[in-house]
Protein backbone atom coordinates (compact mmCIF):
# COMPACT_ATOMS: atom_id res chain seq x y z
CA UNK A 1 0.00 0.00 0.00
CA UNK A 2 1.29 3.42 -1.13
CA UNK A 3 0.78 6.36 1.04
CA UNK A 4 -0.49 9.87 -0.86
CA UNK A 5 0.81 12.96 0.09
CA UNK A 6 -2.01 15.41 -0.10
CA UNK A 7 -1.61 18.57 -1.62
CA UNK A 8 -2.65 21.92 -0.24
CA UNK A 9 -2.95 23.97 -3.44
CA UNK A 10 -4.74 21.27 -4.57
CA UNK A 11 -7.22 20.51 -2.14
CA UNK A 12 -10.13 22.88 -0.78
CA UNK A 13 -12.61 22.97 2.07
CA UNK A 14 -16.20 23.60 1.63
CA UNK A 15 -18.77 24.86 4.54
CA UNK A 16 -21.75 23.33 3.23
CA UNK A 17 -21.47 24.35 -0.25
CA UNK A 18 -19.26 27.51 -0.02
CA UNK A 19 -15.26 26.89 -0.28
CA UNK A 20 -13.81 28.58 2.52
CA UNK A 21 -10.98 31.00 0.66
CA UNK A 22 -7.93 31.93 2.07
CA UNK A 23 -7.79 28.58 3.76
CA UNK A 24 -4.35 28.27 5.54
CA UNK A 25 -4.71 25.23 7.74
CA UNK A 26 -7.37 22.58 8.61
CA UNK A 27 -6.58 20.47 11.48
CA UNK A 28 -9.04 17.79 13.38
CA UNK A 29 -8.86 15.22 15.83
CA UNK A 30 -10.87 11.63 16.54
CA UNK A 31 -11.09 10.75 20.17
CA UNK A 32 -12.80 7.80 21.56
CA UNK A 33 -13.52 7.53 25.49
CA UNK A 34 -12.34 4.28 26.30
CA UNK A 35 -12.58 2.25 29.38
CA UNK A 36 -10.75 -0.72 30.69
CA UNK A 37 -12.39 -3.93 31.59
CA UNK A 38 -10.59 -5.27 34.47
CA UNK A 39 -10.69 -9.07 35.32
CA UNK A 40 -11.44 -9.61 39.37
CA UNK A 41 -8.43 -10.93 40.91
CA UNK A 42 -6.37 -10.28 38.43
CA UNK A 43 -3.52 -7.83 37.55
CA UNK A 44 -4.83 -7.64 33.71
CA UNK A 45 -7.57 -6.15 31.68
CA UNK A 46 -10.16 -8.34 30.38
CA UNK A 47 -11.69 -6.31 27.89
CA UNK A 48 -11.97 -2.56 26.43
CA UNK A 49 -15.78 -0.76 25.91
CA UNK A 50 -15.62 2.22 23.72
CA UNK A 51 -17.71 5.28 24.57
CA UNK A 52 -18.52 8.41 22.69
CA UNK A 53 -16.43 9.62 19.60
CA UNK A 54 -15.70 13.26 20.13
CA UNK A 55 -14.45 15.63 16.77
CA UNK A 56 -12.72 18.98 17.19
CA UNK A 57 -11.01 20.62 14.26
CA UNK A 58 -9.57 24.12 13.15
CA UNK A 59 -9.49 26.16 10.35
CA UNK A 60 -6.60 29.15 9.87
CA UNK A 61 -8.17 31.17 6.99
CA UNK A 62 -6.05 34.67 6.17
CA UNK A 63 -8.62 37.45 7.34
CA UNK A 64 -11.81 36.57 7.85
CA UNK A 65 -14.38 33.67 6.34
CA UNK A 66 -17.71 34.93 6.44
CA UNK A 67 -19.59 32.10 6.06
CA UNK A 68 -18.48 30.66 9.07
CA UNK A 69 -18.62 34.14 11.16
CA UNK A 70 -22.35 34.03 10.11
CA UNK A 71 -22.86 30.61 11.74
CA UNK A 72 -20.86 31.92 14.80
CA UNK A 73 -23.41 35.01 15.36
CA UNK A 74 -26.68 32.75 14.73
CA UNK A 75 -28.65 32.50 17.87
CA UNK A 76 -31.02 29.66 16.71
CA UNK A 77 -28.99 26.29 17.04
CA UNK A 78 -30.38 25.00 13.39
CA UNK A 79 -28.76 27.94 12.07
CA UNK A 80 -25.35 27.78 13.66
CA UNK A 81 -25.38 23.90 12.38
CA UNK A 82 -22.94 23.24 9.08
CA UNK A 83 -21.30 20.72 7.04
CA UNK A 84 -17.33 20.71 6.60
CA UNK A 85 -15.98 18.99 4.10
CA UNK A 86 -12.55 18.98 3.11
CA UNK A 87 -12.00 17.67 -0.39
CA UNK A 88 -8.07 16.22 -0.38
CA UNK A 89 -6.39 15.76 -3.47
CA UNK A 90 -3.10 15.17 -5.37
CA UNK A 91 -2.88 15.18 -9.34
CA UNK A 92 -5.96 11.99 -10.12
CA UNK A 93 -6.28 10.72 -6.60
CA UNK A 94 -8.62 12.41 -4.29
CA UNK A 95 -10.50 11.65 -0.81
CA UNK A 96 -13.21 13.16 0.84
CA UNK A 97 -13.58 13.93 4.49
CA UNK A 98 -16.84 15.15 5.64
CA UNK A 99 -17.70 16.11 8.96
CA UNK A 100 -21.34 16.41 9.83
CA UNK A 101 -23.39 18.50 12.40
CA UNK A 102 -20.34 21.14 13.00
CA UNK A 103 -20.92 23.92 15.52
CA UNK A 104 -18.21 26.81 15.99
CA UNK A 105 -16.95 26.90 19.47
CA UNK A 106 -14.90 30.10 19.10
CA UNK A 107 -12.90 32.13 16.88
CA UNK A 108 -9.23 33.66 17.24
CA UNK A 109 -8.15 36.44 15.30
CA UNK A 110 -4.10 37.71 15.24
CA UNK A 111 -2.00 39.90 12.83
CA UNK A 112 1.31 40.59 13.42
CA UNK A 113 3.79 43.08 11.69
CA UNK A 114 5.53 40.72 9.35
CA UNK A 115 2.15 39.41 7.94
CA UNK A 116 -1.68 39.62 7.47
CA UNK A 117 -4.45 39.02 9.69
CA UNK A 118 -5.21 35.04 10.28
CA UNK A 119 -8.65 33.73 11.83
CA UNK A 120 -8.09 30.29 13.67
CA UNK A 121 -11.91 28.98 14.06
CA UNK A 122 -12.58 25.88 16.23
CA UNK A 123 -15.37 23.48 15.47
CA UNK A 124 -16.66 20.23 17.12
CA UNK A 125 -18.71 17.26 14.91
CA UNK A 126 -20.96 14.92 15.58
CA UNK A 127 -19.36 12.22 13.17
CA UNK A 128 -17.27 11.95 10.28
CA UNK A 129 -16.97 9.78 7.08
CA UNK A 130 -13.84 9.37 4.89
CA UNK A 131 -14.44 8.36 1.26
């Protein structure tokens, strides 16, 4: 099995069906709560039970991205709900990572002298696919 190296000028992320421009960074992680099934008497586990998957990504965009600012001002929680979906590719290979049921949990904004201004937005999911 060959590993692909995914290229950045190549790929794009969409919030639901708006790409995200100025897209810097995307970064997520998959966490599983796990607990360990311990044997009585014994000094050894007996078993693992998994527990709830928990997603939490970020997205460094140069200035702003107002899609995603929108959802971050909504008051009504249907509204503040989106789709991410980063679209990987490199020359005829491509994959598709969607995370569903994204809500912003907060927004960073820094500029320093040597550069231009760069939102960092953080986002959890309720599950994600990879096709």
């Amino acid at each position: 099995m060959t590993t692909t190296i995914w290229s950045a000028t190549e790929s794009k992320v969409m919030v639901d069906s708006t790409e995200v421009e100025g897209l810097q960074s995307i970064e997520y992680k998959v966490n599983r709560s796990r607990a360990d099934i311990v044997a009585v008497g014994k000094p050894v586990r007996q078993g693992v039970e998994y527990g709830v998957k928990v997603i939490n990504g970020k997205l460094r965009v140069k200035s702003s991205c107002p899609p995603l600012d929108k959802k971050l001002s909504e008051d009504k929680l249907e509204e503040a709900k989106f789709t991410l979906q980063a679209q990987l590719k490199k020359g005829g290979k491509s994959k598709n990572v969607t995370f569903q049921e994204c809500y912003l949990d907060d927004r960073e904004f820094a500029m320093d002298v040597n550069g231009v201004g760069v939102a960092v937005y953080t986002f959890s999911a309720t599950d994600i696919q990879e096709a």
